[in-house]
PDB file of N, CA and C in Angstrom:
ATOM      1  N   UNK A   1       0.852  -1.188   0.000  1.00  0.00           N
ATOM      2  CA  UNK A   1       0.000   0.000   0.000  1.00  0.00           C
ATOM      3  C   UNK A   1       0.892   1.244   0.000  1.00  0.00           C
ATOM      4  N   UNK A   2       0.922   1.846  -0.948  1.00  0.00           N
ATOM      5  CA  UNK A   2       1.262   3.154  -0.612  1.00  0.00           C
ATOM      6  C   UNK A   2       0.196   4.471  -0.477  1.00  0.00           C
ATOM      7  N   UNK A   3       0.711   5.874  -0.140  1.00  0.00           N
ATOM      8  CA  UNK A   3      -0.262   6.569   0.688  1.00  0.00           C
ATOM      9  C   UNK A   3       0.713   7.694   0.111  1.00  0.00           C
ATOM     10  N   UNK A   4      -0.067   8.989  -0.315  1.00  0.00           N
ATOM     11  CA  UNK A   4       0.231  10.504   0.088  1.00  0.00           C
ATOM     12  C   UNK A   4      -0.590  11.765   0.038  1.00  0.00           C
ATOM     13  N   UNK A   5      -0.230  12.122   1.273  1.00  0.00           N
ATOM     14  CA  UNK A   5      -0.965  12.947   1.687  1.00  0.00           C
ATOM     15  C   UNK A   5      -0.259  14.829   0.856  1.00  0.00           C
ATOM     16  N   UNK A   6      -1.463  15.033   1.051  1.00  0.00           N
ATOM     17  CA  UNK A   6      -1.124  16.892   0.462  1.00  0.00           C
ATOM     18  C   UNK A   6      -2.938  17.826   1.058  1.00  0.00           C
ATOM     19  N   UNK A   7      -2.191  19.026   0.767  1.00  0.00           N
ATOM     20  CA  UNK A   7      -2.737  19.465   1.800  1.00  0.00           C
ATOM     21  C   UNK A   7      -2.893  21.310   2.405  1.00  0.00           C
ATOM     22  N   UNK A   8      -1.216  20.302   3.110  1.00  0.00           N
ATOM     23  CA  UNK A   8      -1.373  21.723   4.312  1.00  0.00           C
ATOM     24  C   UNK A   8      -1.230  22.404   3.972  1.00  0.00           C
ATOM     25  N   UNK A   9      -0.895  23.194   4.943  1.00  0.00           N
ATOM     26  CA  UNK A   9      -0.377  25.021   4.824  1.00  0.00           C
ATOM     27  C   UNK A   9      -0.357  25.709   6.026  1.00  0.00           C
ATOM     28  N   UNK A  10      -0.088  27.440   5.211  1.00  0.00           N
ATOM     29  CA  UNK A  10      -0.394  28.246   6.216  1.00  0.00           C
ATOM     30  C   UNK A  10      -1.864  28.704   6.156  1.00  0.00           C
ATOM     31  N   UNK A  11      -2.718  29.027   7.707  1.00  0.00           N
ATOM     32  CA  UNK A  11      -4.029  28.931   7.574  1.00  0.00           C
ATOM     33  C   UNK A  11      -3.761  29.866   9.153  1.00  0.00           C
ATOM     34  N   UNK A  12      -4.608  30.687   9.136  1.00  0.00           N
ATOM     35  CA  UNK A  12      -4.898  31.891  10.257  1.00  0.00           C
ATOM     36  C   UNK A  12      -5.725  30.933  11.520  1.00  0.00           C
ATOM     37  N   UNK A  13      -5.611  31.593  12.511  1.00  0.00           N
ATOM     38  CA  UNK A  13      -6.245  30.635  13.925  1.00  0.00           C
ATOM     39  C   UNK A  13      -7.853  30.597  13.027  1.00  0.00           C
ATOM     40  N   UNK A  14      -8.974  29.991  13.320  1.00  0.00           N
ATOM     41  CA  UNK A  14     -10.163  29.653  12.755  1.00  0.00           C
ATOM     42  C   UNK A  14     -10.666  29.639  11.294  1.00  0.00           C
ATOM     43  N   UNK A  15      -9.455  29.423  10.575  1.00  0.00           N
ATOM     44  CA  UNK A  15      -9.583  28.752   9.126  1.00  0.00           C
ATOM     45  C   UNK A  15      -9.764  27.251   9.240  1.00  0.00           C
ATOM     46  N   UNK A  16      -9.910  27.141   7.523  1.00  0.00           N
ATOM     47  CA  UNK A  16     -10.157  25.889   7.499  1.00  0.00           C
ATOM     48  C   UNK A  16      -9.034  25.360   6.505  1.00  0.00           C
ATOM     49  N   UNK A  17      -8.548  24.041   6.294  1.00  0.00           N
ATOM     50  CA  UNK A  17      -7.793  23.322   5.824  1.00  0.00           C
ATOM     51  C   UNK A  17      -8.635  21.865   5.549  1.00  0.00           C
ATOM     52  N   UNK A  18      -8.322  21.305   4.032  1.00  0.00           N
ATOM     53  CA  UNK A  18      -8.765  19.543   3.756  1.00  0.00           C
ATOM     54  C   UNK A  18      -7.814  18.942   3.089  1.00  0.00           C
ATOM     55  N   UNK A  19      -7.334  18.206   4.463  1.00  0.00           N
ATOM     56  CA  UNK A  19      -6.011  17.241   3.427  1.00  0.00           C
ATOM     57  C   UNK A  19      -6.327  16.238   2.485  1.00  0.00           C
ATOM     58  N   UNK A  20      -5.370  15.901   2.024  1.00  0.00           N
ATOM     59  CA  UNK A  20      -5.656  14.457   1.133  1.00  0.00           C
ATOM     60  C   UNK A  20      -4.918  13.459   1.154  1.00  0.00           C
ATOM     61  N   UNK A  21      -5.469  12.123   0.916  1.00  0.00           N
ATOM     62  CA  UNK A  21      -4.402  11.013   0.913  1.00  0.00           C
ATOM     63  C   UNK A  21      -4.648   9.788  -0.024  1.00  0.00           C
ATOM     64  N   UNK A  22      -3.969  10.037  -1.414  1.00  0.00           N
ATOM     65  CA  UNK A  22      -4.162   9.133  -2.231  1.00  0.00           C
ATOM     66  C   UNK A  22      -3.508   7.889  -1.725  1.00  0.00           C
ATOM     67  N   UNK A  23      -4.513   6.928  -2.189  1.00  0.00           N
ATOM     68  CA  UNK A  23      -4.168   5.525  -2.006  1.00  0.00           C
ATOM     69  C   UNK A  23      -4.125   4.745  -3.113  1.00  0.00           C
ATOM     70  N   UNK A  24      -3.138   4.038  -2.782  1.00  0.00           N
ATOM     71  CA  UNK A  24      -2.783   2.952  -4.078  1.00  0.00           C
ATOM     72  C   UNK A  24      -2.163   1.734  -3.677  1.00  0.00           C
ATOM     73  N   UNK A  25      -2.041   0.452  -4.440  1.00  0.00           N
ATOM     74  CA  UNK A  25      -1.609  -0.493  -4.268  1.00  0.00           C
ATOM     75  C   UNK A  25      -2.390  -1.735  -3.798  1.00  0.00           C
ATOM     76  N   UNK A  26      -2.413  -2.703  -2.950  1.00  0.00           N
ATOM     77  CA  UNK A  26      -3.720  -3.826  -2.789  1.00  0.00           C
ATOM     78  C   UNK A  26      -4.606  -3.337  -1.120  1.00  0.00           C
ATOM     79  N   UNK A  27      -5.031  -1.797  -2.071  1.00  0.00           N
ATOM     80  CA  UNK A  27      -6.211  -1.414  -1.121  1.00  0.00           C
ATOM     81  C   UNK A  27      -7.378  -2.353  -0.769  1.00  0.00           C
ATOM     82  N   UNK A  28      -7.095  -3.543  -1.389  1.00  0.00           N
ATOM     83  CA  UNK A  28      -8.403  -4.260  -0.884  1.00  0.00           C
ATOM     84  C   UNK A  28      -7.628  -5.294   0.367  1.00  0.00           C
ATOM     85  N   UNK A  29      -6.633  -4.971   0.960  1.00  0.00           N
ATOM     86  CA  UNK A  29      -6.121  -5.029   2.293  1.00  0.00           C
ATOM     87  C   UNK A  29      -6.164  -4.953   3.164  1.00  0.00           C
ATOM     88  N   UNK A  30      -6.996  -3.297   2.959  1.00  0.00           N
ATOM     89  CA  UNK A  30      -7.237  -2.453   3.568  1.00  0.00           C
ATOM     90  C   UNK A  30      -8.328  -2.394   4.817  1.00  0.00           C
ATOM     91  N   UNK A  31      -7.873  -2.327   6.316  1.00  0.00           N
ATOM     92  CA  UNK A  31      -9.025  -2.343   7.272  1.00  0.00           C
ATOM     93  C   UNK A  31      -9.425  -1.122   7.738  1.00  0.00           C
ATOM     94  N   UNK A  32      -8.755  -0.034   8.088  1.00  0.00           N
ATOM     95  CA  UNK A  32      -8.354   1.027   8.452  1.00  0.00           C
ATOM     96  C   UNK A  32      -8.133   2.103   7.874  1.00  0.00           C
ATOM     97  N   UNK A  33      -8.310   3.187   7.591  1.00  0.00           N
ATOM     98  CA  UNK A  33      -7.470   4.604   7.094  1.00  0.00           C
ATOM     99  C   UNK A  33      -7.443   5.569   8.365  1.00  0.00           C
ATOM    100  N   UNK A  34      -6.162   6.121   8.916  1.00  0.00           N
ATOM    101  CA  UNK A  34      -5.890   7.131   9.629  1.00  0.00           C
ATOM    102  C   UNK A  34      -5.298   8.105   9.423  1.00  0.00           C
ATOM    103  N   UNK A  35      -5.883   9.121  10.395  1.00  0.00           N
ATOM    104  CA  UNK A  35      -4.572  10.234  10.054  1.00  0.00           C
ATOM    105  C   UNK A  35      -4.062  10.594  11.706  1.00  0.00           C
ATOM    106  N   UNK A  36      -3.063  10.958  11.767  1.00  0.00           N
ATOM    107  CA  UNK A  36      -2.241  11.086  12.804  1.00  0.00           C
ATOM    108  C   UNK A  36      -1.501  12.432  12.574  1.00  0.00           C
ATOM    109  N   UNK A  37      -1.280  13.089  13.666  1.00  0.00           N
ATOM    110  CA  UNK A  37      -0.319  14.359  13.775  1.00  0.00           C
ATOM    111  C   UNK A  37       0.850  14.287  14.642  1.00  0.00           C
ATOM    112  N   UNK A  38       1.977  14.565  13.882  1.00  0.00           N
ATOM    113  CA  UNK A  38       3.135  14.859  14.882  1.00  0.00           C
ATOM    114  C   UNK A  38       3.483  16.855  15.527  1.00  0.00           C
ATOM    115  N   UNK A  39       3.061  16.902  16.264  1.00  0.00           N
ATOM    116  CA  UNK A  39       3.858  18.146  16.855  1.00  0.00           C
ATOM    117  C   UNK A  39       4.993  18.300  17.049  1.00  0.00           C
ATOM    118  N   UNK A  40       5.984  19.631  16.827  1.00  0.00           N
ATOM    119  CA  UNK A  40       7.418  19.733  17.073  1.00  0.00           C
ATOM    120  C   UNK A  40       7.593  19.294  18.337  1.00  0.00           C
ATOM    121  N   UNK A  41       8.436  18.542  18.275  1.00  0.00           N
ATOM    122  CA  UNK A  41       9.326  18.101  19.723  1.00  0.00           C
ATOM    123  C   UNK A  41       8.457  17.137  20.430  1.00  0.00           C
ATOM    124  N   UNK A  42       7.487  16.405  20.138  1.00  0.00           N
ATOM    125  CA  UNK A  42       6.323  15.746  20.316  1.00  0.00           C
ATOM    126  C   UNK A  42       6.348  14.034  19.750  1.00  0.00           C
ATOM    127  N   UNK A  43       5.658  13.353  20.287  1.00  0.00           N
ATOM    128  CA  UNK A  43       5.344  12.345  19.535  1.00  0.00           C
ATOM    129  C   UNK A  43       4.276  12.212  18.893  1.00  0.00           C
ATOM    130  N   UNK A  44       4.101  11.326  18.006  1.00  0.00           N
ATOM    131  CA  UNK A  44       2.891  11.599  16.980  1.00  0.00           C
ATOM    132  C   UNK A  44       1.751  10.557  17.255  1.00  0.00           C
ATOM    133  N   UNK A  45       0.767  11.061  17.250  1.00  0.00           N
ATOM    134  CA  UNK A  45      -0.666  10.849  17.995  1.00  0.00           C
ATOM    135  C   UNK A  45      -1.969  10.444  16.699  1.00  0.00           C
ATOM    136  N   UNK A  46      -2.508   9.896  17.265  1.00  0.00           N
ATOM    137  CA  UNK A  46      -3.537   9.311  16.213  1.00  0.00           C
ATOM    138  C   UNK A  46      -4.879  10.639  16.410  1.00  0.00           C
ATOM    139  N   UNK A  47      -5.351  10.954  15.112  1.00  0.00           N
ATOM    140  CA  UNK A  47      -6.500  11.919  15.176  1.00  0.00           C
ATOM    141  C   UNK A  47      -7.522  11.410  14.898  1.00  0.00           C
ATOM    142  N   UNK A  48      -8.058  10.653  13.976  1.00  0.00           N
ATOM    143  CA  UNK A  48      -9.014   9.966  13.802  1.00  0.00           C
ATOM    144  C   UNK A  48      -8.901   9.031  12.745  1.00  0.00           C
ATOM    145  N   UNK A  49     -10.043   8.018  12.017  1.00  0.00           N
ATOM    146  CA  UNK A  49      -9.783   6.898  11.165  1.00  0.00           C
ATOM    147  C   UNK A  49     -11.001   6.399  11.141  1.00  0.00           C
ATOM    148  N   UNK A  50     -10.938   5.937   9.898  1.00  0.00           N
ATOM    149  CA  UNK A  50     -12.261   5.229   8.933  1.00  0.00           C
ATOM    150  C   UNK A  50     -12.406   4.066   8.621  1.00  0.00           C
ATOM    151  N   UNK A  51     -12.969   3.390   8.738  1.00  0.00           N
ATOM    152  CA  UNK A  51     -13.084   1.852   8.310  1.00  0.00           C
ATOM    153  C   UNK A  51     -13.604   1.996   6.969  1.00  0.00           C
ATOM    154  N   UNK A  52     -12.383   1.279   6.216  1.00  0.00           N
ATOM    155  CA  UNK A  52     -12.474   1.364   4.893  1.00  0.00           C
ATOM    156  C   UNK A  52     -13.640   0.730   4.148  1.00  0.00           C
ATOM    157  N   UNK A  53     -14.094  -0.485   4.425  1.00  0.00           N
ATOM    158  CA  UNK A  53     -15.413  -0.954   3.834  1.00  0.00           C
ATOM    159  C   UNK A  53     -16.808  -0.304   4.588  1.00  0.00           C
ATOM    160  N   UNK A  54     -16.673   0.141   5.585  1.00  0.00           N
ATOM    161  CA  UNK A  54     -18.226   0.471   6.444  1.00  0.00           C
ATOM    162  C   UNK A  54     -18.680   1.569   6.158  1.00  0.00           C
ATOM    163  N   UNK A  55     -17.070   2.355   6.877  1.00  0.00           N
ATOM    164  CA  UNK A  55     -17.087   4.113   6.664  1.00  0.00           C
ATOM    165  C   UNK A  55     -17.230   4.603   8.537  1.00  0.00           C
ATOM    166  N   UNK A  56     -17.271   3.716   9.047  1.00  0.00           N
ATOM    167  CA  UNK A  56     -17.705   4.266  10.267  1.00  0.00           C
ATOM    168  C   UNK A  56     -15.943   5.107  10.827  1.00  0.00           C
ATOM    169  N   UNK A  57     -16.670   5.893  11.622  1.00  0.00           N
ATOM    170  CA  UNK A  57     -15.302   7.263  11.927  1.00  0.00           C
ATOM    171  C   UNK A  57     -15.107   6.986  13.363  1.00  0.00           C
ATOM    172  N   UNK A  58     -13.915   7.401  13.995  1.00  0.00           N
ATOM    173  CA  UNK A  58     -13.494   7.722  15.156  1.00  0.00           C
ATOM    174  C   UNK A  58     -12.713   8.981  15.112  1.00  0.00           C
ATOM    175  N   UNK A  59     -12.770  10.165  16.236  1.00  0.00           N
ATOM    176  CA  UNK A  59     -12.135  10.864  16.210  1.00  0.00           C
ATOM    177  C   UNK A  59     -11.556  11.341  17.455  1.00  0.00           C
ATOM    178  N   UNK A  60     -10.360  11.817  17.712  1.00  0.00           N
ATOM    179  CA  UNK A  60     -10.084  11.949  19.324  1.00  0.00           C
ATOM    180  C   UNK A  60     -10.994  13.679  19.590  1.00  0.00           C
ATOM    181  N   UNK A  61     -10.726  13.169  21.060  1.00  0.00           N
ATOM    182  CA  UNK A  61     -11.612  14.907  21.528  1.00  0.00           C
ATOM    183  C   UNK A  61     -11.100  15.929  20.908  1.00  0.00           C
ATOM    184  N   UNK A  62     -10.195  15.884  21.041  1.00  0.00           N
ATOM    185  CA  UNK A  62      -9.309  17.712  21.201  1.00  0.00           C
ATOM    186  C   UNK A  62      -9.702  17.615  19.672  1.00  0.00           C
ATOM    187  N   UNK A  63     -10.405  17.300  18.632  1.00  0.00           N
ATOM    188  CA  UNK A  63     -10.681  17.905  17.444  1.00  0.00           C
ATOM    189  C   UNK A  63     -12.244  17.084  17.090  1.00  0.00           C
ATOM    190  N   UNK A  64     -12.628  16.710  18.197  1.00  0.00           N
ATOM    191  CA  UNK A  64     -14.137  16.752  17.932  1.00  0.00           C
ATOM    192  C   UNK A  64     -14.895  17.839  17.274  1.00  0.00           C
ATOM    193  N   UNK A  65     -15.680  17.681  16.198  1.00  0.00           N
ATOM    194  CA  UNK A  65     -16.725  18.989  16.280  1.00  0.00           C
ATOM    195  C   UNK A  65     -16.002  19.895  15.532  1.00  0.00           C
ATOM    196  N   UNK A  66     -15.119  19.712  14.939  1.00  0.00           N
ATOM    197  CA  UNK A  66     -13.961  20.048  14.158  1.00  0.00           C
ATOM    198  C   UNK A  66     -13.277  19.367  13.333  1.00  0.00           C
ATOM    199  N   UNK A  67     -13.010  18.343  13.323  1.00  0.00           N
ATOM    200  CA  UNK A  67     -12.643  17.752  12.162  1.00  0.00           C
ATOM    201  C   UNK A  67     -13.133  16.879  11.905  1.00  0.00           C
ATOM    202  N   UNK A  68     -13.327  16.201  10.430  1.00  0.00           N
ATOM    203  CA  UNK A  68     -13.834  14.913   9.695  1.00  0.00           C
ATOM    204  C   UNK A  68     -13.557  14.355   8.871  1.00  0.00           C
ATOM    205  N   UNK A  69     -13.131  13.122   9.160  1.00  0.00           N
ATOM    206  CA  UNK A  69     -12.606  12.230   8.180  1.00  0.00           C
ATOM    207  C   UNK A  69     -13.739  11.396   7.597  1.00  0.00           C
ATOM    208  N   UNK A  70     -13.023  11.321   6.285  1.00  0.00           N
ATOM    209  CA  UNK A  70     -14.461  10.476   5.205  1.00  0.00           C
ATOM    210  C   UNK A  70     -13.330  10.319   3.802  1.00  0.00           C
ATOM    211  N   UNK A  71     -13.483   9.235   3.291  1.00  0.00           N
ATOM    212  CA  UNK A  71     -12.980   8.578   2.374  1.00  0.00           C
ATOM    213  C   UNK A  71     -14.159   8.239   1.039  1.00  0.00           C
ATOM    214  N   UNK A  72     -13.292   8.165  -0.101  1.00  0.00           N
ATOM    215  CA  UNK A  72     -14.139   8.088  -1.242  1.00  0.00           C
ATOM    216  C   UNK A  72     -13.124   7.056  -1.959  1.00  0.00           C
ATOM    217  N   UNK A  73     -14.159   5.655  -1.651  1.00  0.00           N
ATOM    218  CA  UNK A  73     -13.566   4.756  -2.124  1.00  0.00           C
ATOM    219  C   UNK A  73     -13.257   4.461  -3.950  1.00  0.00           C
ATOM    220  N   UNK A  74     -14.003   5.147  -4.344  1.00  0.00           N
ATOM    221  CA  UNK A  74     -14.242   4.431  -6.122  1.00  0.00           C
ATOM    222  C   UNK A  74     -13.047   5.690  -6.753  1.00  0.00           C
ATOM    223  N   UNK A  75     -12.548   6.807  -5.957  1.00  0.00           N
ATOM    224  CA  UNK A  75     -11.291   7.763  -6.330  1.00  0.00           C
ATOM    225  C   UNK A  75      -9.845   6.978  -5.426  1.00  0.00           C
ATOM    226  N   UNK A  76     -10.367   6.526  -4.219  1.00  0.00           N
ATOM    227  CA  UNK A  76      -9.041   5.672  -3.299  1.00  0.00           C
ATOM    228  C   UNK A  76      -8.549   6.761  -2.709  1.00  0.00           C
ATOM    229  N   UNK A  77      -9.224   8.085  -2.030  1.00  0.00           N
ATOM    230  CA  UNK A  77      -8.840   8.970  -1.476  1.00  0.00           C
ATOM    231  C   UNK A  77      -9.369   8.694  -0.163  1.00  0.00           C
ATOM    232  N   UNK A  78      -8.595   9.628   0.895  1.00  0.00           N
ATOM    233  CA  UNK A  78      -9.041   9.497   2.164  1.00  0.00           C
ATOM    234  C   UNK A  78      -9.054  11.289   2.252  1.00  0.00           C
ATOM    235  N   UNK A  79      -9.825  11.357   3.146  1.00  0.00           N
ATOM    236  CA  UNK A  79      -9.917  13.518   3.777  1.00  0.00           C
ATOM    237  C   UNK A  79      -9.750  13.642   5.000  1.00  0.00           C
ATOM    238  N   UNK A  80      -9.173  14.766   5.265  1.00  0.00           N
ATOM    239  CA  UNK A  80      -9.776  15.156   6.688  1.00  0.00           C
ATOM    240  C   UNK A  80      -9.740  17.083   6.641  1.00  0.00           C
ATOM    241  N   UNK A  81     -11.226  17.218   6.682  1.00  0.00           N
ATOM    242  CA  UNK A  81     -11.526  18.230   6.783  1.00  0.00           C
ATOM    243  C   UNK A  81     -11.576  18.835   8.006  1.00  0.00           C
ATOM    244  N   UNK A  82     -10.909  19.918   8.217  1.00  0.00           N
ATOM    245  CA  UNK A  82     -10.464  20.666   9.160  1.00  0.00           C
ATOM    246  C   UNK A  82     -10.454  22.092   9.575  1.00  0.00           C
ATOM    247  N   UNK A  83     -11.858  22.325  10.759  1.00  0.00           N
ATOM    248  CA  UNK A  83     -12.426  23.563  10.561  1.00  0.00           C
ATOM    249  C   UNK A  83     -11.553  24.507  12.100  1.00  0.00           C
ATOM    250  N   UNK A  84     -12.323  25.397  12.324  1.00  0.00           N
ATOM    251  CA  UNK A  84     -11.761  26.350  13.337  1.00  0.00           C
ATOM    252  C   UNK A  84     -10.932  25.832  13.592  1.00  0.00           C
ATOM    253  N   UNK A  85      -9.581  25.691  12.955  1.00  0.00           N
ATOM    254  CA  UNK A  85      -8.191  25.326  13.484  1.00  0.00           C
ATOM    255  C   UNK A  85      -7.669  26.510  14.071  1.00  0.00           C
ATOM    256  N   UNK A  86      -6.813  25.924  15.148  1.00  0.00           N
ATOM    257  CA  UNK A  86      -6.209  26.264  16.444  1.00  0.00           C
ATOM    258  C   UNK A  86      -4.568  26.401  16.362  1.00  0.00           C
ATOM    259  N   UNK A  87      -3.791  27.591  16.847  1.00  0.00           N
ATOM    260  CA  UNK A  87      -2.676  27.162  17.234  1.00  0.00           C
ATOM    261  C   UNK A  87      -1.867  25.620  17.040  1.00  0.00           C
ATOM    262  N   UNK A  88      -2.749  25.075  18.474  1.00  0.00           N
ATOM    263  CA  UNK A  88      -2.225  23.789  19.121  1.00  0.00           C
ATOM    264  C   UNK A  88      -2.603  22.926  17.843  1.00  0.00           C
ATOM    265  N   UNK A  89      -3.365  22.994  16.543  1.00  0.00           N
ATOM    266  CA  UNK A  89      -3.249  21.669  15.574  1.00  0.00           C
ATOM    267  C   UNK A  89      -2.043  22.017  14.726  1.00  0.00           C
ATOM    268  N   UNK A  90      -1.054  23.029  15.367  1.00  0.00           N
ATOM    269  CA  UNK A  90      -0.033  23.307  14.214  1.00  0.00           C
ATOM    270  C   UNK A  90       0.289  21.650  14.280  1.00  0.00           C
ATOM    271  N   UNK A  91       1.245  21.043  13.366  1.00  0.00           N
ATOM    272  CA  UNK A  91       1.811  19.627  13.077  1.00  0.00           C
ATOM    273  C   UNK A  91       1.867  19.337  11.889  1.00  0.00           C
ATOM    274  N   UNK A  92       3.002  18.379  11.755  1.00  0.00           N
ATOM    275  CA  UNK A  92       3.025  17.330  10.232  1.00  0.00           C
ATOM    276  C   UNK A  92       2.016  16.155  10.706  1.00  0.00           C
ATOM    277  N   UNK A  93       0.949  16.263   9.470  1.00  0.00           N
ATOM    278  CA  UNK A  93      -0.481  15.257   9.419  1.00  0.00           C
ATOM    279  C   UNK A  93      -0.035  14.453   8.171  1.00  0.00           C
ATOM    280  N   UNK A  94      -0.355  13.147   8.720  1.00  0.00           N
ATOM    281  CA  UNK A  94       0.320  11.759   8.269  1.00  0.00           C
ATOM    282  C   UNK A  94      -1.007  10.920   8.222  1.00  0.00           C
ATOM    283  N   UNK A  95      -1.029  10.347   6.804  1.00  0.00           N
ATOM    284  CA  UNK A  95      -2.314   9.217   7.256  1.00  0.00           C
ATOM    285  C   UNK A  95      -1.785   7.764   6.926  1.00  0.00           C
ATOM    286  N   UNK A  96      -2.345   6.948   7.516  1.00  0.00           N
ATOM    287  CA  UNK A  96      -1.676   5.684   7.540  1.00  0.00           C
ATOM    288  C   UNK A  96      -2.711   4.782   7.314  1.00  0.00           C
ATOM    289  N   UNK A  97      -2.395   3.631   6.887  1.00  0.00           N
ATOM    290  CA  UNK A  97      -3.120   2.706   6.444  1.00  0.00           C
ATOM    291  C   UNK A  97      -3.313   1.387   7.533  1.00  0.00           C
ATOM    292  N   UNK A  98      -4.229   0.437   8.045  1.00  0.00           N
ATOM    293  CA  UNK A  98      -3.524  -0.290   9.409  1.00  0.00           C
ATOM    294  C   UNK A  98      -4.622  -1.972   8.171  1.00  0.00           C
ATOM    295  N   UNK A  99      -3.976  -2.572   7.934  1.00  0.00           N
ATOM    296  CA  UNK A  99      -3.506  -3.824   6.830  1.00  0.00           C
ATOM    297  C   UNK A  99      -3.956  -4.930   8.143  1.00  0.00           C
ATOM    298  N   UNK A 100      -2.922  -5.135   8.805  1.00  0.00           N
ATOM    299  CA  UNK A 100      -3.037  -6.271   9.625  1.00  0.00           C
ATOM    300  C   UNK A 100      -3.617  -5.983  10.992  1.00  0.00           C
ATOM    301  N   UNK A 101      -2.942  -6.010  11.803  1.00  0.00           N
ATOM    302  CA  UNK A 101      -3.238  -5.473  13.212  1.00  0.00           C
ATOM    303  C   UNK A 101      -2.835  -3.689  13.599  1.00  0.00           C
ATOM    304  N   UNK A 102      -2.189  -3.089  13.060  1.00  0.00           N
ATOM    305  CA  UNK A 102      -1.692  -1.815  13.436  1.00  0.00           C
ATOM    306  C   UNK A 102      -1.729  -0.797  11.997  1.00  0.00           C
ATOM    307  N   UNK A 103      -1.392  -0.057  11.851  1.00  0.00           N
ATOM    308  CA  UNK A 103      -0.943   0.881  11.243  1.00  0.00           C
ATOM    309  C   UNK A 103       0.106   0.618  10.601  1.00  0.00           C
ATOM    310  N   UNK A 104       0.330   0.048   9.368  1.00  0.00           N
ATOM    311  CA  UNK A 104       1.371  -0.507   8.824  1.00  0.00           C
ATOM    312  C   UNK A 104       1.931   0.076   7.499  1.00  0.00           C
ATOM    313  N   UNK A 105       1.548   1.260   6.770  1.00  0.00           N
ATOM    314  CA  UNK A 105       2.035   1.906   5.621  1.00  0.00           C
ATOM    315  C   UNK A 105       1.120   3.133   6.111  1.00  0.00           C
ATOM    316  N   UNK A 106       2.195   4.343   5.822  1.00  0.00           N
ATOM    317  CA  UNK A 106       2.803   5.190   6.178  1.00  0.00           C
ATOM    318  C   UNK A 106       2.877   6.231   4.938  1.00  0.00           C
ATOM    319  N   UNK A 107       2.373   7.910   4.808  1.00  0.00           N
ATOM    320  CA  UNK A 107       2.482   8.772   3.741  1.00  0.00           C
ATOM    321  C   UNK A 107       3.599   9.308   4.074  1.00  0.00           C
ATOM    322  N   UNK A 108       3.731  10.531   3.483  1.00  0.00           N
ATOM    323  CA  UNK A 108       4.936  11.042   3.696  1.00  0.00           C
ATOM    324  C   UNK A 108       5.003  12.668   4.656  1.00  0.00           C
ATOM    325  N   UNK A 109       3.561  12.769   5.296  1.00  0.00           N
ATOM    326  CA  UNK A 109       3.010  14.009   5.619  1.00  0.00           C
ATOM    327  C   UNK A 109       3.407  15.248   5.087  1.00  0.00           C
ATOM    328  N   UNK A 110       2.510  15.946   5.324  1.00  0.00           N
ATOM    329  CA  UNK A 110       2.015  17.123   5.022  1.00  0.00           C
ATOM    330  C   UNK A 110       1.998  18.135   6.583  1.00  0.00           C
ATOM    331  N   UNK A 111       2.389  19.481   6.303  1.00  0.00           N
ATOM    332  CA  UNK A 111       2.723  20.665   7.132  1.00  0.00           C
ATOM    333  C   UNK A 111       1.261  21.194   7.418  1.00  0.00           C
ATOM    334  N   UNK A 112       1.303  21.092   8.549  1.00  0.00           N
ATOM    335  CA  UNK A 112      -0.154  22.595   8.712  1.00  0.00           C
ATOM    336  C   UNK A 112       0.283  23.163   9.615  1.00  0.00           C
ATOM    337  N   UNK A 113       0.654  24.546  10.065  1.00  0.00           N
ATOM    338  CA  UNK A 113       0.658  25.615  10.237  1.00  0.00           C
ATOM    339  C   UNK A 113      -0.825  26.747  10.810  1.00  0.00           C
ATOM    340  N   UNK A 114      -1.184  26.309  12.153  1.00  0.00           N
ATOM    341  CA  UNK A 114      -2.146  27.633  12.453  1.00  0.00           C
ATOM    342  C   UNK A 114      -1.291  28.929  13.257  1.00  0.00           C
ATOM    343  N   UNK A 115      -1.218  29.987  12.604  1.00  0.00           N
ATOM    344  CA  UNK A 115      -0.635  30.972  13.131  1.00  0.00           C
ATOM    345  C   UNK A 115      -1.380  32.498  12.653  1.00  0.00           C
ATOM    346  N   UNK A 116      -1.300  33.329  13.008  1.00  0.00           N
ATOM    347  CA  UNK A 116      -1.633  35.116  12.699  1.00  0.00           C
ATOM    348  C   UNK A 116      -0.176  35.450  12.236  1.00  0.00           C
TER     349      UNK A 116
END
């Protein structure tokens, strides 16, 4: 499976940003789509993820009500749309694919930047 994401940017505190993450390779593998953020000096944290055949979503709090992930299988894209962004979502956003038991292929992330 490969994966890449595009996307970010620079975006003012309560803009919006929608990444992307083309997928390719034996997506029918596929159990999972995530995206995850690393913060500077940070370790990198899971944000939310889609079950590739159902569609059903999970998302962590701190971007409840704010962000949404949704995938469009018959293009092999994954999204995550991303509203009143904050400071604190500055990070490189990574989506990953989880194949077997974990998270096992990996994009190459993408920059987002909330700043004035």
């Amino acid at each position: 499976v490969q994966l890449q994401a595009s996307g970010g940017g620079l975006v003012q505190p309560g803009g919006s940003l929608r990444l992307s993450c083309v997928v390719s390779g034996n997506i029918f593998s596929i159990n999972q789509m995530g995206w995850f953020r690393q913060a500077p000096g940070k370790e990198r944290k899971f944000v939310s993820g889609i079950t590739w055949s159902g569609g059903s979503t999970y998302v962590v709090d701190s971007v409840k009500g704010r962000f949404t992930i949704s995938r469009d299988r018959a293009k092999n894209m994954v999204y995550l749309q991303m509203n009143s962004l904050k400071p604190e979502d500055t990070a490189t956003y990574y989506c990953a694919a989880n194949v077997r038991s974990s998270y096992d292929f990996w994009g190459q992330g993408t920059l987002v930047t909330v700043s004035s």
